[in-house]
N, C-alpha and C. Protein backbone atom coordinates (compact mmCIF):
# COMPACT_ATOMS: atom_id res chain seq x y z
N UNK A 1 5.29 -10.76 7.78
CA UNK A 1 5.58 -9.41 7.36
C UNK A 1 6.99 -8.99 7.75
N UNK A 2 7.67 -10.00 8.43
CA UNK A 2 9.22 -8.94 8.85
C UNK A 2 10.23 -9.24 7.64
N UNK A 3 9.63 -9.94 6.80
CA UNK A 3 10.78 -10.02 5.56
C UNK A 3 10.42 -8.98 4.79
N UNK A 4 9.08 -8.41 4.43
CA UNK A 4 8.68 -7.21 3.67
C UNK A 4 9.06 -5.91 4.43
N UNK A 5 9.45 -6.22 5.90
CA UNK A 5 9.89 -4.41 6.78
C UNK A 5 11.30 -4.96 6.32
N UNK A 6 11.88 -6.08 6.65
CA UNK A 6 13.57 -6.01 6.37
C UNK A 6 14.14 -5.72 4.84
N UNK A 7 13.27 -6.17 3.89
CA UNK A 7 13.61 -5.88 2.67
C UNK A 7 13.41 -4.25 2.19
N UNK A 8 12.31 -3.45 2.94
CA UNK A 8 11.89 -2.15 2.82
C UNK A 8 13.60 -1.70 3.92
N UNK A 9 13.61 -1.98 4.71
CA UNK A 9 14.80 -0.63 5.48
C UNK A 9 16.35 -1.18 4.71
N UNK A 10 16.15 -2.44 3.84
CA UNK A 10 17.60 -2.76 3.00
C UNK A 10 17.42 -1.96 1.93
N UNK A 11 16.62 -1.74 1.57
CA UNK A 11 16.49 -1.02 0.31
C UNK A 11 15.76 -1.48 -1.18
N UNK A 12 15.80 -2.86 -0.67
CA UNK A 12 14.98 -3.23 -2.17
C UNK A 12 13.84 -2.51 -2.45
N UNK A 13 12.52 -2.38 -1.98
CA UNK A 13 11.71 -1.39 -1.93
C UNK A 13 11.47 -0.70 -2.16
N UNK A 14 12.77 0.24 -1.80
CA UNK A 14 13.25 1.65 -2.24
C UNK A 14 13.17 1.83 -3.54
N UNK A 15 14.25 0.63 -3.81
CA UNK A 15 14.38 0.63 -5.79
C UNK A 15 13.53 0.29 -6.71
N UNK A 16 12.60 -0.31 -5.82
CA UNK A 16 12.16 -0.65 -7.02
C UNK A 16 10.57 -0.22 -7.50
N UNK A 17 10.50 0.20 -5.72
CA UNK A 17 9.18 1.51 -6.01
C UNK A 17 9.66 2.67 -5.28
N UNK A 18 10.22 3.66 -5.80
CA UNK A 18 10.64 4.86 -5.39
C UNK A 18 9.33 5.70 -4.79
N UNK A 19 8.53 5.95 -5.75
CA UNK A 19 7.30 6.62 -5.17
C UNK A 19 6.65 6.56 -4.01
N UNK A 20 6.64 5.11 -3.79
CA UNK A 20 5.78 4.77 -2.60
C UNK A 20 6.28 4.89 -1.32
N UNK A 21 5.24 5.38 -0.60
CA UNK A 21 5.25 5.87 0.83
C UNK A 21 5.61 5.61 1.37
N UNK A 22 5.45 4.02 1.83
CA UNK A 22 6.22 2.90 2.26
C UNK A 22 7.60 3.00 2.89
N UNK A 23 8.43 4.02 1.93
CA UNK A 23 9.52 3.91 1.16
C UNK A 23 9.92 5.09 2.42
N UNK A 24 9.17 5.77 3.02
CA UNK A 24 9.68 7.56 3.10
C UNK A 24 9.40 7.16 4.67
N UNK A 25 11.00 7.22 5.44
CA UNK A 25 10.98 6.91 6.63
C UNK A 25 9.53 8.10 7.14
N UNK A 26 9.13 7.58 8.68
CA UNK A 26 7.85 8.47 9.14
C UNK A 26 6.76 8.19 8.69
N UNK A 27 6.55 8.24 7.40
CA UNK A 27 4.84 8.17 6.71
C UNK A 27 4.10 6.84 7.79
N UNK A 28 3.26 7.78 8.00
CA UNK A 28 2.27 6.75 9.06
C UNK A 28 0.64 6.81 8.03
N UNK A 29 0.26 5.43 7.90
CA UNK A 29 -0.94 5.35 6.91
C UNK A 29 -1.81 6.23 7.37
N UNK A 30 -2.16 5.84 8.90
CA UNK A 30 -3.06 6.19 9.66
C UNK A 30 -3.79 7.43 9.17
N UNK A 31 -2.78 8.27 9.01
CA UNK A 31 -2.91 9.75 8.96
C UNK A 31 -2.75 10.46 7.77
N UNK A 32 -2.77 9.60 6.80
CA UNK A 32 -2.83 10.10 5.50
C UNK A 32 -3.73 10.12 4.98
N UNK A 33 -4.27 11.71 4.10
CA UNK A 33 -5.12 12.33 3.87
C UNK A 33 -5.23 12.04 2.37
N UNK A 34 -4.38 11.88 1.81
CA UNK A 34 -4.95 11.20 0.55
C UNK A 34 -5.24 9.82 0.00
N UNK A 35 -6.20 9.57 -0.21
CA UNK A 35 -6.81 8.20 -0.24
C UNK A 35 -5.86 7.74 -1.51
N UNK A 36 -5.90 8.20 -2.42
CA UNK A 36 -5.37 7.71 -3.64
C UNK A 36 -3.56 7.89 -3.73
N UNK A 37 -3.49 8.01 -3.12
CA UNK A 37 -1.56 8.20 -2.57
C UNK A 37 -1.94 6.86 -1.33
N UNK A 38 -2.56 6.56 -1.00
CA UNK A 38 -2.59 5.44 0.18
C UNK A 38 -2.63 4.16 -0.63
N UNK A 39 -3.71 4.25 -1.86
CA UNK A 39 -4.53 3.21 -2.26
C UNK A 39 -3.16 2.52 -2.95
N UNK A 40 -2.49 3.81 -4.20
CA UNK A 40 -1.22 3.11 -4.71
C UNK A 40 -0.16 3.09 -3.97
N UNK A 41 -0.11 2.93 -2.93
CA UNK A 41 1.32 2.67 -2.31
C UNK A 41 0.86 0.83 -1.60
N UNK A 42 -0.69 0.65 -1.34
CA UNK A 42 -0.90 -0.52 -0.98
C UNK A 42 -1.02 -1.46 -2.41
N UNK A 43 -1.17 -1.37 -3.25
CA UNK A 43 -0.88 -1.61 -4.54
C UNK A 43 0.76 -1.96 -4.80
N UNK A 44 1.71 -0.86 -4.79
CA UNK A 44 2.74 -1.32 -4.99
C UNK A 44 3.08 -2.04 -3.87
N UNK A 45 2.93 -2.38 -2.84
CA UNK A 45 3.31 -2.96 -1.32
C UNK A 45 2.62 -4.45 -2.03
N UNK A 46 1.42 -4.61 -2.43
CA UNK A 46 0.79 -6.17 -2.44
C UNK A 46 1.51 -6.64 -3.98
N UNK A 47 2.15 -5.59 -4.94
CA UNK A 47 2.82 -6.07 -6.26
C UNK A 47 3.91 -6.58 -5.81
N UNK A 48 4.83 -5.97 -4.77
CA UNK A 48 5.97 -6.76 -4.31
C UNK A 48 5.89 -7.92 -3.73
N UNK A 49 4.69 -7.70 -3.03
CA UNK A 49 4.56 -9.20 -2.10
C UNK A 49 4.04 -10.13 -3.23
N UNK A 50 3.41 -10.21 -4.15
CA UNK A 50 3.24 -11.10 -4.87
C UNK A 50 4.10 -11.72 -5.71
N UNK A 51 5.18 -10.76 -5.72
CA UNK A 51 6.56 -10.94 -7.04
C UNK A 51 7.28 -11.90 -6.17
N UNK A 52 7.32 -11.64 -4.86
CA UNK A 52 8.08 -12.48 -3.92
C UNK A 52 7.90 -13.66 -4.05
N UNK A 53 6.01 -13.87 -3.66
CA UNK A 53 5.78 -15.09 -3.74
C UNK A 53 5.57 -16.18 -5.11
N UNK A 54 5.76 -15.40 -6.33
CA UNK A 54 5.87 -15.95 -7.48
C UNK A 54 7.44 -16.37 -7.31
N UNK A 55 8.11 -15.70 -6.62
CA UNK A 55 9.62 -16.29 -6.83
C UNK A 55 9.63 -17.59 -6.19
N UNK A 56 9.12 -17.75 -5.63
CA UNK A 56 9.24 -19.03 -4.61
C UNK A 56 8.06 -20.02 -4.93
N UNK A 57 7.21 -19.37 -6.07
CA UNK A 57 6.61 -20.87 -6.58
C UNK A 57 5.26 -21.11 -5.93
N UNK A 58 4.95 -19.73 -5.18
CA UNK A 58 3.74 -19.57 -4.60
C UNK A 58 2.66 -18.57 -5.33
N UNK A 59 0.92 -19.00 -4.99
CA UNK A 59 0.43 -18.03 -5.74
C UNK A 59 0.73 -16.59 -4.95
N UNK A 60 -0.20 -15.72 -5.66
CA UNK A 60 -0.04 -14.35 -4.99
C UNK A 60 -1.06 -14.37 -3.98
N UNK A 61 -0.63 -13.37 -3.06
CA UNK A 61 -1.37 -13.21 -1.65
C UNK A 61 -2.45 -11.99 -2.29
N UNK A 62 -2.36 -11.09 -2.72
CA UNK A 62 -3.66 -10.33 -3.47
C UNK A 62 -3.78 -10.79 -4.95
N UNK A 63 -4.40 -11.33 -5.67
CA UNK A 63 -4.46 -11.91 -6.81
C UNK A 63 -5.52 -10.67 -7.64
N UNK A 64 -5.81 -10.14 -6.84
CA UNK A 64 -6.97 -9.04 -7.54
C UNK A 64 -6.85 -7.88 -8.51
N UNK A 65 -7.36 -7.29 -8.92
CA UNK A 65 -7.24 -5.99 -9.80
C UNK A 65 -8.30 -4.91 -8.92
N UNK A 66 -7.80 -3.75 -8.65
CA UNK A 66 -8.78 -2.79 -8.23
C UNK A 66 -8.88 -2.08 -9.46
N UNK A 67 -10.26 -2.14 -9.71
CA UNK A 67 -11.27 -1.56 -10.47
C UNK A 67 -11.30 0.22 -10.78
N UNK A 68 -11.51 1.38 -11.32
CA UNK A 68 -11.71 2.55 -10.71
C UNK A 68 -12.89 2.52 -10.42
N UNK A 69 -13.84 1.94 -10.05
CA UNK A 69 -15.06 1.90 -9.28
C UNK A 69 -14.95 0.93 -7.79
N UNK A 70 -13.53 0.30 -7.96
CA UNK A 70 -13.52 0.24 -6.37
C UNK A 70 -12.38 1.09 -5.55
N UNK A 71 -11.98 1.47 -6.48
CA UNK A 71 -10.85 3.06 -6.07
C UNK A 71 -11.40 3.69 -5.10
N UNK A 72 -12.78 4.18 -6.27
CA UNK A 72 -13.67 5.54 -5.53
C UNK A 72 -13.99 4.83 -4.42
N UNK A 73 -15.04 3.73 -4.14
CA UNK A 73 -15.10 3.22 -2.98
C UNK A 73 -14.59 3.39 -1.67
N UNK A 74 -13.09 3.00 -2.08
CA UNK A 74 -12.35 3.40 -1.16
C UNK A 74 -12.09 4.55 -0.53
N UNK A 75 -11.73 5.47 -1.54
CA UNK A 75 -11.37 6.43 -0.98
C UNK A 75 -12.44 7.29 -0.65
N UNK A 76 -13.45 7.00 -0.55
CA UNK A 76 -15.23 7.53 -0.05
C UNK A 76 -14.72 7.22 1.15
N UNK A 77 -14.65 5.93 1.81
CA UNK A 77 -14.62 5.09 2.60
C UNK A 77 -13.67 5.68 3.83
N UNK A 78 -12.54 5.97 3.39
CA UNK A 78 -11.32 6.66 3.65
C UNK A 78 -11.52 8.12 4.41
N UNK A 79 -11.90 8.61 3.41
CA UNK A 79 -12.61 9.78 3.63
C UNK A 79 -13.35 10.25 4.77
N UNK A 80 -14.36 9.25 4.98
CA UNK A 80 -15.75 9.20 5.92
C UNK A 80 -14.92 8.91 7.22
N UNK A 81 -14.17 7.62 6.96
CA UNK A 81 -13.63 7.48 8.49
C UNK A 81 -12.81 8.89 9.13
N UNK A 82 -11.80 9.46 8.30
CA UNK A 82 -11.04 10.22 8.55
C UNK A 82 -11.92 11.66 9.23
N UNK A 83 -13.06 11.99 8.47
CA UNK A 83 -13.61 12.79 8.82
C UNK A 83 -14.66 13.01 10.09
N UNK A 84 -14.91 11.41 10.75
CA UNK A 84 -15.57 10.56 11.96
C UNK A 84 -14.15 10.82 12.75
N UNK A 85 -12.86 10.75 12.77
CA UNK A 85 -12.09 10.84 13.41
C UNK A 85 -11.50 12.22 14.42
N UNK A 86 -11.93 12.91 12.94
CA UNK A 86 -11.39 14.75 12.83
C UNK A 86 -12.50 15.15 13.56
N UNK A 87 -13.95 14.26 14.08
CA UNK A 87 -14.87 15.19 14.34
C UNK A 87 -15.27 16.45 13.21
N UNK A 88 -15.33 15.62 12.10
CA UNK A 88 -15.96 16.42 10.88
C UNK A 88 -17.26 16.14 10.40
């Protein structure tokens, strides 16, 4: 992972997914309240890492498609913990 933090604080990252969280010095996952702002920023984070490793002739490290029935999942999932945390 320190080639995906060194390529994120050079900037590639930046450019080439602006949106993502990743991207926005501070954002700590931990504590983020929206599941679906989490879900696509780990999405664009595993699209880069896979583009990487297609460059170099390797398969991809997530090869998968999330579903919108494993979206919701998640962010149920997400949810529940966060709210076990908050004492909710």
């Amino acid at each position: 992972m320190y080639g995906i933090g060194r390529a994120a604080l050079n900037g590639a990252f930046v450019e080439a997914f602006p949106e993502a969280c990743f991207c926005q010095p501070g954002w700590e996952p931990y504590s983020e309240s929206d599941p679906q702002r989490l879900i696509q920023t780990a999405v664009a984070l595993t699209g880069g890492v896979n583009h990487v490793n297609r460059s170099m002739g390797l398969s991809d490290i997530y090869p998968f498609v999330l579903s919108e029935h494993g979206r919701h999942k998640l962010a149920y999932v997400h949810n529940w913990l966060r709210g076990g945390t908050q004492g909710l």
